[in-house]
Protein backbone atom coordinates (compact mmCIF):
# COMPACT_ATOMS: atom_id res chain seq x y z
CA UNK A 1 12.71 -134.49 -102.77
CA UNK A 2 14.14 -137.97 -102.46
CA UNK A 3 17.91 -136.62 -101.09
CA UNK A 4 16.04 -133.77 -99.28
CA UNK A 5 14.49 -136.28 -96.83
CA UNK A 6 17.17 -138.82 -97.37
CA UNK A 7 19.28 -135.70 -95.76
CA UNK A 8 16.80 -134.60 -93.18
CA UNK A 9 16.66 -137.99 -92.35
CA UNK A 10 12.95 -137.88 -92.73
CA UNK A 11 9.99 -140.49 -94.03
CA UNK A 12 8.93 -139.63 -97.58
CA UNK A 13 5.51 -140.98 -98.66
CA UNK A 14 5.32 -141.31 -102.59
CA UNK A 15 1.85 -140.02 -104.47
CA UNK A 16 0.91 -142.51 -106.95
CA UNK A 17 0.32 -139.21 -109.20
CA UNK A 18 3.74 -138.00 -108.78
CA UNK A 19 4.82 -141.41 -109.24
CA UNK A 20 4.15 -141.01 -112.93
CA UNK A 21 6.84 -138.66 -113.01
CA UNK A 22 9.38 -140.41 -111.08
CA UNK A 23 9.22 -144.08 -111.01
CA UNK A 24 9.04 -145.90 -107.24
CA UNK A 25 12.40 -147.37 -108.21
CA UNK A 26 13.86 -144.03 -108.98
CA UNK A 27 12.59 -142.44 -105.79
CA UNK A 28 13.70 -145.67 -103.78
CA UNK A 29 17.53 -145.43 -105.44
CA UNK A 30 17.60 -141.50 -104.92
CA UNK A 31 16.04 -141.86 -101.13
CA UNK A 32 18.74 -144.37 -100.28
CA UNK A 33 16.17 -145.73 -97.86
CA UNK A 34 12.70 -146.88 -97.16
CA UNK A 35 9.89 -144.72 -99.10
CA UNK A 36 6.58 -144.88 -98.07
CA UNK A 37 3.98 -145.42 -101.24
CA UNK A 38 -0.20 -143.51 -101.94
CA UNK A 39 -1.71 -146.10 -103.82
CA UNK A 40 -4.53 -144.62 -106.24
CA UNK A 41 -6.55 -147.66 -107.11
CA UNK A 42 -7.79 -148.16 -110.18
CA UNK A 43 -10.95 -149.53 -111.24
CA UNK A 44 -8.96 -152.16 -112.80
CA UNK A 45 -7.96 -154.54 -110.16
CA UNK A 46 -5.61 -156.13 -112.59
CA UNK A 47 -3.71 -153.09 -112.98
CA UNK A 48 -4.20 -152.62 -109.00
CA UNK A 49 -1.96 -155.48 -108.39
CA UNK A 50 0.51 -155.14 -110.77
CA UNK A 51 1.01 -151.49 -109.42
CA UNK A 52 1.22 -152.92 -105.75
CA UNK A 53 3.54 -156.19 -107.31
CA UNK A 54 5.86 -153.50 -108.51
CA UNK A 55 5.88 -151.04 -105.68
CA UNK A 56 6.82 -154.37 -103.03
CA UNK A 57 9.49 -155.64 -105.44
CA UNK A 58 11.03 -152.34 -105.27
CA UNK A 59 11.51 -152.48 -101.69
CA UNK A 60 8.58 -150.50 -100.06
CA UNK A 61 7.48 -151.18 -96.43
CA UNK A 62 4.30 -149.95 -96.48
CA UNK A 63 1.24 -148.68 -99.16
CA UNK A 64 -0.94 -145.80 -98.15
């Protein structure tokens, strides 16, 4: 999906349940480009943040 939009020259929003499948970083290398991220929180706000910590490190503009 990554070099589809990265083709169509298109915004791709990651789920955070897809994610699971295909790390950010992955998606973020493949894309070539800026990847919007879905942020599921979880009821752990430790594991919140390191989620978010990860997904800005990798180079994503914005969480949904």
């Amino acid at each position: 999906m990554a070099r589809a939009a990265q083709k169509q020259k298109t915004l791709q929003i990651l789920g955070g349940v897809q994610e699971r499948n295909h790390p950010i970083e992955e998606v973020m290398k493949a894309r070539g480009g800026p990847v919007w991220y879905q942020l599921y929180a979880s009821q752990d706000w430790e594991t919140t943040q390191q989620t978010i910590k990860r997904v800005e490190r990798s180079g994503c503009p914005v969480l949904v």
